[in-house]
N, C-alpha and C. Protein backbone atom coordinates (compact mmCIF):
# COMPACT_ATOMS: atom_id res chain seq x y z
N UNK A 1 58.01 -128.56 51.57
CA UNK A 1 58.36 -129.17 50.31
C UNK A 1 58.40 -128.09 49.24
N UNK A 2 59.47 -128.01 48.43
CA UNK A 2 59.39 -126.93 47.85
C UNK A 2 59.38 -127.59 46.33
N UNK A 3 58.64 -127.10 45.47
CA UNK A 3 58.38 -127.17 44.05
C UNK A 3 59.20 -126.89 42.91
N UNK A 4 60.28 -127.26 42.11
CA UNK A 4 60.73 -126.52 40.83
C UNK A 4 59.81 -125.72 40.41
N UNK A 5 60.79 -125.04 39.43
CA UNK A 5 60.11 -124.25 38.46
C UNK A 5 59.77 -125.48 37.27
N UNK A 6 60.64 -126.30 37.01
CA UNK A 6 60.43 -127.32 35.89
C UNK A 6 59.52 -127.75 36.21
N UNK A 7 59.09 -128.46 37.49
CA UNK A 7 57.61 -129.28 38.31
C UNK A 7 56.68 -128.38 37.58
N UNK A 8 56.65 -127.28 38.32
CA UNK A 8 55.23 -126.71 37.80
C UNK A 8 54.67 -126.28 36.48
N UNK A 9 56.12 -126.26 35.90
CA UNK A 9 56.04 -126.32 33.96
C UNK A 9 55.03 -127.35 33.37
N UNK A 10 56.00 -128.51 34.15
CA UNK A 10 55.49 -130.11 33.76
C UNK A 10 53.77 -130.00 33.84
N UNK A 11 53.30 -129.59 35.16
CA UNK A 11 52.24 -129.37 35.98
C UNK A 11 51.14 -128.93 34.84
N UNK A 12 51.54 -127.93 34.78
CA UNK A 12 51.00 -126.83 33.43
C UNK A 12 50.68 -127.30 32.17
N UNK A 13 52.13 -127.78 31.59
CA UNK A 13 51.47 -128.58 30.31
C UNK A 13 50.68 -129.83 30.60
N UNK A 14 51.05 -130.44 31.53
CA UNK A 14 50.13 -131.54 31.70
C UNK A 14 48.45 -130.99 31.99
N UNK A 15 48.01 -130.27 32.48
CA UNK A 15 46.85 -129.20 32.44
C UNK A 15 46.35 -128.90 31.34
N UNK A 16 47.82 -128.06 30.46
CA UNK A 16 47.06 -127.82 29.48
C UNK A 16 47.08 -128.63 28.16
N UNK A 17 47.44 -130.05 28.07
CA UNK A 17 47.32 -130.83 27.70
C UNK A 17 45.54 -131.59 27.58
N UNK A 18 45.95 -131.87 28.92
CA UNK A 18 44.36 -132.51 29.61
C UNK A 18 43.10 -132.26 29.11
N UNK A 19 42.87 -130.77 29.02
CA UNK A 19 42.25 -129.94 29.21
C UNK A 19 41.49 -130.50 27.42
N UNK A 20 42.14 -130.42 26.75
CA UNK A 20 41.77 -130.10 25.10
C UNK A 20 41.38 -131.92 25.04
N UNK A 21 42.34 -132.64 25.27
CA UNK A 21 42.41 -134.46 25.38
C UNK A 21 40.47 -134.27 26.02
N UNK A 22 40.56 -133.95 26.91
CA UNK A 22 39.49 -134.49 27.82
C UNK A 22 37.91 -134.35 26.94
N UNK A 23 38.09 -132.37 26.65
CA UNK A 23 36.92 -132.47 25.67
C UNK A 23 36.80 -133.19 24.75
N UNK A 24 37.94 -133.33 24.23
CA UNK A 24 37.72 -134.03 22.87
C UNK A 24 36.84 -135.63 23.15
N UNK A 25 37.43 -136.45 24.63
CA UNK A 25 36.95 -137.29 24.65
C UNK A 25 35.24 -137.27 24.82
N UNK A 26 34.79 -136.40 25.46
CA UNK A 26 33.85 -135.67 26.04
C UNK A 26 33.11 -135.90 24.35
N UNK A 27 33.81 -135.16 23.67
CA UNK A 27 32.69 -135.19 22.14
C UNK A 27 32.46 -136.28 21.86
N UNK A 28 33.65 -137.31 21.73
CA UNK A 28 33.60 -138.39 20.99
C UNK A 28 32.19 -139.36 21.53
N UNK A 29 32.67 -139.16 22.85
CA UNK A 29 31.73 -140.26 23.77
C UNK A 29 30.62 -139.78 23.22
N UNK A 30 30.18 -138.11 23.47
CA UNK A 30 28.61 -138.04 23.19
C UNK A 30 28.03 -138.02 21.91
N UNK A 31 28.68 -138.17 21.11
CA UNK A 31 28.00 -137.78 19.24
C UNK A 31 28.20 -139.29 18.40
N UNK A 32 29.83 -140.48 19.35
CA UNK A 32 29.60 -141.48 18.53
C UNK A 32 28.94 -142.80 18.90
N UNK A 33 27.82 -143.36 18.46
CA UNK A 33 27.02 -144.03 19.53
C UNK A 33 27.45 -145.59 19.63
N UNK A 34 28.61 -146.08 18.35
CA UNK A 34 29.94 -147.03 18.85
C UNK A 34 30.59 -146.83 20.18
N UNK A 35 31.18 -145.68 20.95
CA UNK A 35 31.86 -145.29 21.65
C UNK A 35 30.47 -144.98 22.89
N UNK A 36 29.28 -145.06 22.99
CA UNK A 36 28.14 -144.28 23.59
C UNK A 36 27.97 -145.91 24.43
N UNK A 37 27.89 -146.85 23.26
CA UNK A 37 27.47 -148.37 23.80
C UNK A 37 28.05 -149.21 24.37
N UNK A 38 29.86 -148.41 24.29
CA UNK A 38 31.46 -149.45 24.63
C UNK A 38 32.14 -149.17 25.55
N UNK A 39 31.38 -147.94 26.67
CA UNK A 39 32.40 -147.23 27.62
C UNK A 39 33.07 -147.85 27.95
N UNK A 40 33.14 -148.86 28.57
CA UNK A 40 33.98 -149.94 29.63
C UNK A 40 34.99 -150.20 28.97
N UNK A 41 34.45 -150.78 27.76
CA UNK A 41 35.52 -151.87 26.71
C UNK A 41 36.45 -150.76 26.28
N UNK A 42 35.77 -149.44 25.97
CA UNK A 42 37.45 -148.05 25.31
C UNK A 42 37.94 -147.65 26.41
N UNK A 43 37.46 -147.67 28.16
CA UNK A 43 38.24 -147.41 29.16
C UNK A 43 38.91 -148.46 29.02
N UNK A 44 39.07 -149.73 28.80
CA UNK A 44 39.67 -150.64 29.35
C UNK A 44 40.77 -150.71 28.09
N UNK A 45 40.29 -150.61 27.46
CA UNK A 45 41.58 -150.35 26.20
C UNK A 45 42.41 -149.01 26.34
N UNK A 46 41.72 -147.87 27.08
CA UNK A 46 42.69 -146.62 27.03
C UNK A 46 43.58 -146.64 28.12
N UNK A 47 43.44 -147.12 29.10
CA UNK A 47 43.71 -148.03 30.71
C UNK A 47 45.06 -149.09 30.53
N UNK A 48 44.64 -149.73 29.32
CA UNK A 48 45.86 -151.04 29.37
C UNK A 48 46.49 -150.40 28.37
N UNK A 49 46.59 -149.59 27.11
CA UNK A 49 47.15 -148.66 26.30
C UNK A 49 48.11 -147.78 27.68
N UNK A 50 47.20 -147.11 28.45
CA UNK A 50 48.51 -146.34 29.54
C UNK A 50 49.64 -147.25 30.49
N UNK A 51 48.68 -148.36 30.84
CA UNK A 51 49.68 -149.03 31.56
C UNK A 51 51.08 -149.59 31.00
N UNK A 52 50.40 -150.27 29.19
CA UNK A 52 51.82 -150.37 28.70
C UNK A 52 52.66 -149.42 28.19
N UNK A 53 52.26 -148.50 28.22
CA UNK A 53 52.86 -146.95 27.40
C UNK A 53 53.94 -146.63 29.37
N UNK A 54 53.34 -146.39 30.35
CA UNK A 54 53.91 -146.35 31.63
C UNK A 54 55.09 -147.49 31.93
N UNK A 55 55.10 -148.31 31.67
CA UNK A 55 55.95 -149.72 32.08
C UNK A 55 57.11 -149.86 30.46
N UNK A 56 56.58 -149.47 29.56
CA UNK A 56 57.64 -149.14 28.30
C UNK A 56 58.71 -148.01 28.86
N UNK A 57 57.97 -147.01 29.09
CA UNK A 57 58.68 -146.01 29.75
C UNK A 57 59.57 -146.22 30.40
N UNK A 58 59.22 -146.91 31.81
CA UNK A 58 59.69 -147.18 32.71
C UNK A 58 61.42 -148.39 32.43
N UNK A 59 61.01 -148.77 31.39
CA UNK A 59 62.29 -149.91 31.21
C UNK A 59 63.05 -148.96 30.45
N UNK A 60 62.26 -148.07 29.68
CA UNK A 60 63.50 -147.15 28.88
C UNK A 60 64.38 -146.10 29.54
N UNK A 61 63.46 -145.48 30.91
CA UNK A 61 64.48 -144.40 31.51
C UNK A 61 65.57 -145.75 32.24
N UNK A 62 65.18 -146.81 32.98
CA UNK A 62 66.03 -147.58 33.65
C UNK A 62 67.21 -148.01 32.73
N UNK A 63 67.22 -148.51 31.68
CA UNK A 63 68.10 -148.72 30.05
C UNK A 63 68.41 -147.37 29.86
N UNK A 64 67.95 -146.60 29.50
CA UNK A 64 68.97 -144.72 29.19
C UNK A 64 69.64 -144.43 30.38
N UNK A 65 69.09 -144.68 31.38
CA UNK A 65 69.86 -144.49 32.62
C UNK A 65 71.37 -145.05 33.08
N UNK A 66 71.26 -146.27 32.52
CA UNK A 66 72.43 -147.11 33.06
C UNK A 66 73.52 -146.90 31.61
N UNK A 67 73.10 -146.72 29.92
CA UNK A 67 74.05 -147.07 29.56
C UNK A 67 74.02 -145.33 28.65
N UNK A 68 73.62 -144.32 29.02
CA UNK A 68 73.66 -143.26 28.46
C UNK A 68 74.34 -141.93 29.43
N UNK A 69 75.04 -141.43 28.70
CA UNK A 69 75.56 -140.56 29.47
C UNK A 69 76.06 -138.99 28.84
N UNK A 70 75.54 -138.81 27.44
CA UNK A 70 75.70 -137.96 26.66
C UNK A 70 74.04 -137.37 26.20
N UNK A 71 73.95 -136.23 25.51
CA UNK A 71 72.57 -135.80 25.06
C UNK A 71 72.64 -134.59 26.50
N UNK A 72 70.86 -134.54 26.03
CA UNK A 72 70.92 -133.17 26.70
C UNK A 72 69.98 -133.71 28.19
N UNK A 73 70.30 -133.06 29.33
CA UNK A 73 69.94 -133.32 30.26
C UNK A 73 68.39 -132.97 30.62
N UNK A 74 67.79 -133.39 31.13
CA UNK A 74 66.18 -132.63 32.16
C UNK A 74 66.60 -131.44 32.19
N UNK A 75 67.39 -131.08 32.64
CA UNK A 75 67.24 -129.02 32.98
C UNK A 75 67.62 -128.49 32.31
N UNK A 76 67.97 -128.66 30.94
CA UNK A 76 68.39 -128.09 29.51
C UNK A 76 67.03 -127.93 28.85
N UNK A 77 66.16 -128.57 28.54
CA UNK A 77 65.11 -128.57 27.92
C UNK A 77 63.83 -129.16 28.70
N UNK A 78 63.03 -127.76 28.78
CA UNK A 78 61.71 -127.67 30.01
C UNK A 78 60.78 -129.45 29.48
N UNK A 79 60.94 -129.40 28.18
CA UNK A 79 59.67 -129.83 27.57
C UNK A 79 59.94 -131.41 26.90
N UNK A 80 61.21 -131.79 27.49
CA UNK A 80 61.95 -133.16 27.17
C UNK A 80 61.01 -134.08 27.52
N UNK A 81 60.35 -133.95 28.85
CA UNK A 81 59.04 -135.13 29.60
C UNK A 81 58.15 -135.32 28.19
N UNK A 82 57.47 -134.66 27.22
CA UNK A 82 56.35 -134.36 26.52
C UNK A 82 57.06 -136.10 25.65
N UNK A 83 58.51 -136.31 25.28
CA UNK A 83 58.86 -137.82 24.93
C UNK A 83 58.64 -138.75 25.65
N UNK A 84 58.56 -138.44 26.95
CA UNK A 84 58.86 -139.86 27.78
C UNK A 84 57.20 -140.58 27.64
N UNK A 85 57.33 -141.87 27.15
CA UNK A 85 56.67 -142.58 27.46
C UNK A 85 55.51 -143.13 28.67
N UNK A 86 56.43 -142.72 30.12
CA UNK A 86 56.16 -142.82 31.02
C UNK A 86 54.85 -141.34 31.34
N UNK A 87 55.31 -140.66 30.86
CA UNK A 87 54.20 -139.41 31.31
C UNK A 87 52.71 -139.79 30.07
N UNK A 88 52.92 -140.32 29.17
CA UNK A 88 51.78 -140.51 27.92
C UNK A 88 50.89 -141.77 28.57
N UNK A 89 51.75 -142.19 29.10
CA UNK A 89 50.86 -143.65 30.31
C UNK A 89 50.18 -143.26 30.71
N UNK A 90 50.30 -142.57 31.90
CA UNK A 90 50.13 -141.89 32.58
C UNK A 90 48.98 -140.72 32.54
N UNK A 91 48.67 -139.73 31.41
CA UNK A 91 47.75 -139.16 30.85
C UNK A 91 46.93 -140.49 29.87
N UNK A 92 47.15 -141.25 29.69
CA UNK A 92 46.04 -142.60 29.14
C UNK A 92 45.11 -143.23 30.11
N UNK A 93 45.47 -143.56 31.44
CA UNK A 93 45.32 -144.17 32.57
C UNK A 93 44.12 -143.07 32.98
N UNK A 94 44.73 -141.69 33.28
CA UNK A 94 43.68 -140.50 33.64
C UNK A 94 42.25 -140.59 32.33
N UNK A 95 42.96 -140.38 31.20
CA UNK A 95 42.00 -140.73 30.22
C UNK A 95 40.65 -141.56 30.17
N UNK A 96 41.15 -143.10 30.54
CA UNK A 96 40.38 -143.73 31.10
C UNK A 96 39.58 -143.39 31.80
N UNK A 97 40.08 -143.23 33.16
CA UNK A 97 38.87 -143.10 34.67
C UNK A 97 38.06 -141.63 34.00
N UNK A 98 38.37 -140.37 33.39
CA UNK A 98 37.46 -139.60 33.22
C UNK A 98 36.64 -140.10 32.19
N UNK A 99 37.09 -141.31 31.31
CA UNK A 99 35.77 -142.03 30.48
C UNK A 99 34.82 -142.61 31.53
N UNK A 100 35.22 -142.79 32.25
CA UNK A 100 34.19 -143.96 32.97
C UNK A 100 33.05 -143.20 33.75
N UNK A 101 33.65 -141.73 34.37
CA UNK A 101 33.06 -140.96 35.41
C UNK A 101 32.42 -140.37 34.98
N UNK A 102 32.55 -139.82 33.13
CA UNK A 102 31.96 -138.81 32.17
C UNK A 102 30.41 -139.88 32.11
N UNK A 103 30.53 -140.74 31.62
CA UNK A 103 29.95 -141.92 31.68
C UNK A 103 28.57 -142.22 32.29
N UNK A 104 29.26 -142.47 33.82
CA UNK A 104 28.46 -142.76 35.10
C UNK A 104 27.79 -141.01 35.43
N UNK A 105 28.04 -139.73 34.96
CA UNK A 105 27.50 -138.79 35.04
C UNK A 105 25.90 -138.87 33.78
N UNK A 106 26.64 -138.58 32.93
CA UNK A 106 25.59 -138.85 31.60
C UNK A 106 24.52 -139.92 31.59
N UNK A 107 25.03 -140.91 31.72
CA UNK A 107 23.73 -142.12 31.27
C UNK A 107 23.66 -142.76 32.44
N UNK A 108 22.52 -141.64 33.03
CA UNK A 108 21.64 -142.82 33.76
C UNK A 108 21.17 -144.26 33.60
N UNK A 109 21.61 -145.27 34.40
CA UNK A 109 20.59 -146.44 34.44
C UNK A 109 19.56 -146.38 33.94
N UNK A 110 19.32 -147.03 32.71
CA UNK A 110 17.75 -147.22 32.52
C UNK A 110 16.67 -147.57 33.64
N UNK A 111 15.61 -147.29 34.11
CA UNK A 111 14.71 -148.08 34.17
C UNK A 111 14.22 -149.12 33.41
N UNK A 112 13.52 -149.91 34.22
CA UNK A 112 13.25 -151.30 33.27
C UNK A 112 11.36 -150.82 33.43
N UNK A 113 10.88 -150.55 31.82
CA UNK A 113 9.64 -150.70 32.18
C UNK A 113 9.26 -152.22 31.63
N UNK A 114 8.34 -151.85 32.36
CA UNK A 114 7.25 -153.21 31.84
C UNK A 114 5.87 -153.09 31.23
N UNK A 115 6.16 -153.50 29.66
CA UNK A 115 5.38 -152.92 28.71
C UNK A 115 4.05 -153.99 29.16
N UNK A 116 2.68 -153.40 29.58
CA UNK A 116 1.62 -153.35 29.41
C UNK A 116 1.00 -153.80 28.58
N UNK A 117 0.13 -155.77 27.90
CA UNK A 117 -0.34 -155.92 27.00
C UNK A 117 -1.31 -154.55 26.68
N UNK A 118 -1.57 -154.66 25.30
CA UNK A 118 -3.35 -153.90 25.05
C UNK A 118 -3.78 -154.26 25.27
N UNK A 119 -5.29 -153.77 26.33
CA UNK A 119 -6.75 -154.95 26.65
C UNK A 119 -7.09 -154.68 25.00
N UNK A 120 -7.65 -155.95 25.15
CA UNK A 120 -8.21 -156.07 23.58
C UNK A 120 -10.09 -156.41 24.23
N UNK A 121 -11.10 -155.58 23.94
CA UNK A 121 -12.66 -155.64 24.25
C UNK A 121 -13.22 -156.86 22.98
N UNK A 122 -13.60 -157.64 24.11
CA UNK A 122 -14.74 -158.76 23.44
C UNK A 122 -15.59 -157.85 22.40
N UNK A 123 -15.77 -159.07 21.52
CA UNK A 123 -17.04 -158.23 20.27
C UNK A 123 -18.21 -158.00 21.55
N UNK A 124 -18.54 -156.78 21.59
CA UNK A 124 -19.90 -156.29 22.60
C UNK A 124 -20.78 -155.77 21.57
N UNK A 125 -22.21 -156.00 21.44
CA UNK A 125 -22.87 -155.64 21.04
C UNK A 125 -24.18 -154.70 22.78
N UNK A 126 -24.54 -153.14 22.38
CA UNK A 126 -25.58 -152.60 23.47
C UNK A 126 -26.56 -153.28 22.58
N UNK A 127 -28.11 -153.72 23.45
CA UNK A 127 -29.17 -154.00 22.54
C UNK A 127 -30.07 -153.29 23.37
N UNK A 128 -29.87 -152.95 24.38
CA UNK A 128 -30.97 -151.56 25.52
C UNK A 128 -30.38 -151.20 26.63
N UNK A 129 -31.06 -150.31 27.15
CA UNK A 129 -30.89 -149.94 28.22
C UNK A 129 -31.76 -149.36 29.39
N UNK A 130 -31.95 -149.37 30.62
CA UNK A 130 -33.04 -148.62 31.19
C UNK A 130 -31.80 -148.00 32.54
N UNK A 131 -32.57 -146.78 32.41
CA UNK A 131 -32.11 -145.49 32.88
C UNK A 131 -32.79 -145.64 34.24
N UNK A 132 -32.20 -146.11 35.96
CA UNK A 132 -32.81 -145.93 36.71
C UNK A 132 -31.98 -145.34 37.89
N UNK A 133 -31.38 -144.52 38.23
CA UNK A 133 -30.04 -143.86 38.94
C UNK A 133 -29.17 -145.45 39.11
N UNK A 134 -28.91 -145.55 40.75
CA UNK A 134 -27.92 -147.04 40.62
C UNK A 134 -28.40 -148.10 40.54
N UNK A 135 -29.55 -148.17 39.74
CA UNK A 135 -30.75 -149.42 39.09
C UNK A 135 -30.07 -149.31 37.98
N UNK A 136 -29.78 -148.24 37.21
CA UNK A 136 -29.54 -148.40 35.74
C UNK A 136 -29.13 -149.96 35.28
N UNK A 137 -29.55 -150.51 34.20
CA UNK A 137 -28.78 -151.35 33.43
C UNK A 137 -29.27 -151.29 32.07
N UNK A 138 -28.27 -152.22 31.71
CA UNK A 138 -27.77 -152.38 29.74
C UNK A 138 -28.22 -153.88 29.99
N UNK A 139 -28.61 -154.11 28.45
CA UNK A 139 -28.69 -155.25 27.97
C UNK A 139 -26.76 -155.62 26.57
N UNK A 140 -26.54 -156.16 27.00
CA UNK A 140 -25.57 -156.34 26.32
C UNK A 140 -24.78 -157.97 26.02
N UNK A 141 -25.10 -158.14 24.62
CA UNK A 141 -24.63 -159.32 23.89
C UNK A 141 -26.08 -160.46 25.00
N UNK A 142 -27.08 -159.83 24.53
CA UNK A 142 -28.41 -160.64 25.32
C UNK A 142 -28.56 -161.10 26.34
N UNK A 143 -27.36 -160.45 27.18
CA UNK A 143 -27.40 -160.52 29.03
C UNK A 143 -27.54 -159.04 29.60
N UNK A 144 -28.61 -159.23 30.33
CA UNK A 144 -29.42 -158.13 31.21
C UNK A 144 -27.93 -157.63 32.25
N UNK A 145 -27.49 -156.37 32.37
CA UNK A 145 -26.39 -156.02 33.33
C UNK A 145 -26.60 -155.22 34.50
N UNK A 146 -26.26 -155.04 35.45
CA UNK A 146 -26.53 -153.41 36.41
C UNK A 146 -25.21 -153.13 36.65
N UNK A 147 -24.93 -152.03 36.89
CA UNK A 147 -23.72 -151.28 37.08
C UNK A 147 -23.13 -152.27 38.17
N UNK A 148 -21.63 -152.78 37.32
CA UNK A 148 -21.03 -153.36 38.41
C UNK A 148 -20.97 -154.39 38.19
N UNK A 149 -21.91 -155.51 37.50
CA UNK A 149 -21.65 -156.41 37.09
C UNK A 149 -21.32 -156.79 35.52
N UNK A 150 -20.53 -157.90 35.23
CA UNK A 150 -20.08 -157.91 33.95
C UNK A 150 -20.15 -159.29 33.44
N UNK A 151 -19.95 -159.03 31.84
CA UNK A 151 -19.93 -160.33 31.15
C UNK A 151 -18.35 -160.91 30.84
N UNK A 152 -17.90 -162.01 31.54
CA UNK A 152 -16.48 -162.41 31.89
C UNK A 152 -16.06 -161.58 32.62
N UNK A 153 -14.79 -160.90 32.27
CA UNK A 153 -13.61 -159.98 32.35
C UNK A 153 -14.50 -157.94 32.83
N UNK A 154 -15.28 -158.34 31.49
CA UNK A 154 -15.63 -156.78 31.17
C UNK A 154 -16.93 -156.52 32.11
N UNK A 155 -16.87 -155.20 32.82
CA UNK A 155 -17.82 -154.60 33.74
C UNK A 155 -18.75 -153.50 33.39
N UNK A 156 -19.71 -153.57 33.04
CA UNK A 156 -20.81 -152.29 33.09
C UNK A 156 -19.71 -151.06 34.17
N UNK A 157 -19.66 -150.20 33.80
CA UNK A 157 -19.20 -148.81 34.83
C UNK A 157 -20.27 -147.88 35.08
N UNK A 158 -20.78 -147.63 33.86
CA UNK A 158 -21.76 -146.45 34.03
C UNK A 158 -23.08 -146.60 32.78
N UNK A 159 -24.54 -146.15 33.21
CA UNK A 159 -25.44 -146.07 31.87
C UNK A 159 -25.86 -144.79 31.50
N UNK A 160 -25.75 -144.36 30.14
CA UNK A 160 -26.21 -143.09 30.04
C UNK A 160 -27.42 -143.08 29.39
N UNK A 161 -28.14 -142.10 28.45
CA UNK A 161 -29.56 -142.18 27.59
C UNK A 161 -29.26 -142.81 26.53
N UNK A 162 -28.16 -142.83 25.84
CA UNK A 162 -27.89 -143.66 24.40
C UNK A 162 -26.80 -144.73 24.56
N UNK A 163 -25.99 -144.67 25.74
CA UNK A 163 -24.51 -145.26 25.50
C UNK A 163 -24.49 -145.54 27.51
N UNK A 164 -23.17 -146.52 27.22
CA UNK A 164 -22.65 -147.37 28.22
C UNK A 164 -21.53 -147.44 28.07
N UNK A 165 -20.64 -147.24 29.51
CA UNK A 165 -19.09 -147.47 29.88
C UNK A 165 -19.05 -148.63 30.13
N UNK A 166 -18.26 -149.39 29.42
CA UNK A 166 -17.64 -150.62 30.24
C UNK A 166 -16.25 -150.61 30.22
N UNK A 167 -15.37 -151.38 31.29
CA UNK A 167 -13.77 -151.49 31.28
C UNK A 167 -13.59 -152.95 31.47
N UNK A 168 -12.22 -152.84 30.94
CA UNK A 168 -11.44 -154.16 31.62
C UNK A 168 -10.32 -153.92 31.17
N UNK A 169 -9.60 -154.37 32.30
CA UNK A 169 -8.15 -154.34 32.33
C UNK A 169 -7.67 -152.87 32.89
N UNK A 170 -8.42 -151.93 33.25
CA UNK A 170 -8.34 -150.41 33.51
C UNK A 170 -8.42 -149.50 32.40
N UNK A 171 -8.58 -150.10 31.32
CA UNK A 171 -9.11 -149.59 30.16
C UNK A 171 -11.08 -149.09 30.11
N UNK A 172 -11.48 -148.32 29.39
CA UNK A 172 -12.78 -148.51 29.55
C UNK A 172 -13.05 -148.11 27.61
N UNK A 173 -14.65 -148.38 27.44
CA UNK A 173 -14.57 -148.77 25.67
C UNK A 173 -15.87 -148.28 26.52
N UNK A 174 -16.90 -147.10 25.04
CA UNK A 174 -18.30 -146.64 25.28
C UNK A 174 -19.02 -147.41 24.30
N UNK A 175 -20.18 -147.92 24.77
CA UNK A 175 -20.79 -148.80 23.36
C UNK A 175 -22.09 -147.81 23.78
N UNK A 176 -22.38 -147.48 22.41
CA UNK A 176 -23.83 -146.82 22.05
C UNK A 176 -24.66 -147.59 21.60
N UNK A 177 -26.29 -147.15 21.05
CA UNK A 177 -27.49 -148.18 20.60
C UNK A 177 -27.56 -147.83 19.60
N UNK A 178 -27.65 -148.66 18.59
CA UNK A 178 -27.63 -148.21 17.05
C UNK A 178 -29.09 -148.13 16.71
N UNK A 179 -29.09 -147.31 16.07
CA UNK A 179 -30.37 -146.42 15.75
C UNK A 179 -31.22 -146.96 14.93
């Protein structure tokens, strides 16, 4: 199959066409955050923008074709395609799919987290404590504790000389003895 010289002209500007179109879309997408939130909806508008720009085309070379027979021909002027309708489709359509792919590169899928109430700690009051290795216990809100057991929800963890760990919820809160 052998190639024109006009083909590969066409080839070329269409390249170097592309090339400048593409970044530009490239900026737009990333700096305007209208265009950041609408990918689909401006592919689908730049998409049906090419298809009717391609099919306009298409009825106009079929109509110039049949009732024109004067002007200047395709091999008179390299750069006559840069009018046709049919080639601006055509670079709209491409337009599109590199919105969509620029797109599906850049913005990852969110994850969905799942926001975590705050444990919120019962009013605790320490009122003592005795220090005995895994005997230790607290007196707290006037129930006697040992490591491990708790009042509702909330668990004694650990007793120290002034202060006590308790958790709940995987949270833990230190209550000291007021002096």
């Amino acid at each position: 199959m052998k190639v024109t010289v006009l083909t590969k002209a066409r080839i070329g500007f269409a390249i170097a066409l592309g090339v400048p179109i593409g970044a530009a879309e490239f900026a737009a997408f990333t700096h305007i955050e209208f265009l950041r939130r609408n990918v689909w909806l401006c592919s689908l508008v730049f998409g049906g923008a090419g298809v009717l720009c391609w099919l306009i085309g298409q009825f106009s070379r079929l109509k110039h074709a049949r009732s024109s027979t004067e002007g200047k021909s395709a091999g008179e002027d390299p750069l006559i395609f840069l009018k046709n309708l049919r080639y601006w489709g055509i670079i709209l359509v491409l337009s599109a799919g590199s919105i969509c792919w620029f797109s599906s590169l850049g913005n990852p899928k969110p994850s969905v987290v799942h926001a975590t109430p705050a444990v919120v700690f019962p009013e605790l009051e320490l009122q003592g404590l005795t220090l005995n290795g895994a005997k230790s216990s607290a007196i707290i809100n006037g129930q006697v504790l040992f490591i491990g057991e708790g009042i509702g929800s909330v668990e004694l963890i650990a007793v120290g000389s002034n202060q006590v760990t308790v958790g709940l919820g995987g949270q833990t809160k230190i209550l000291s003895l007021r002096k």
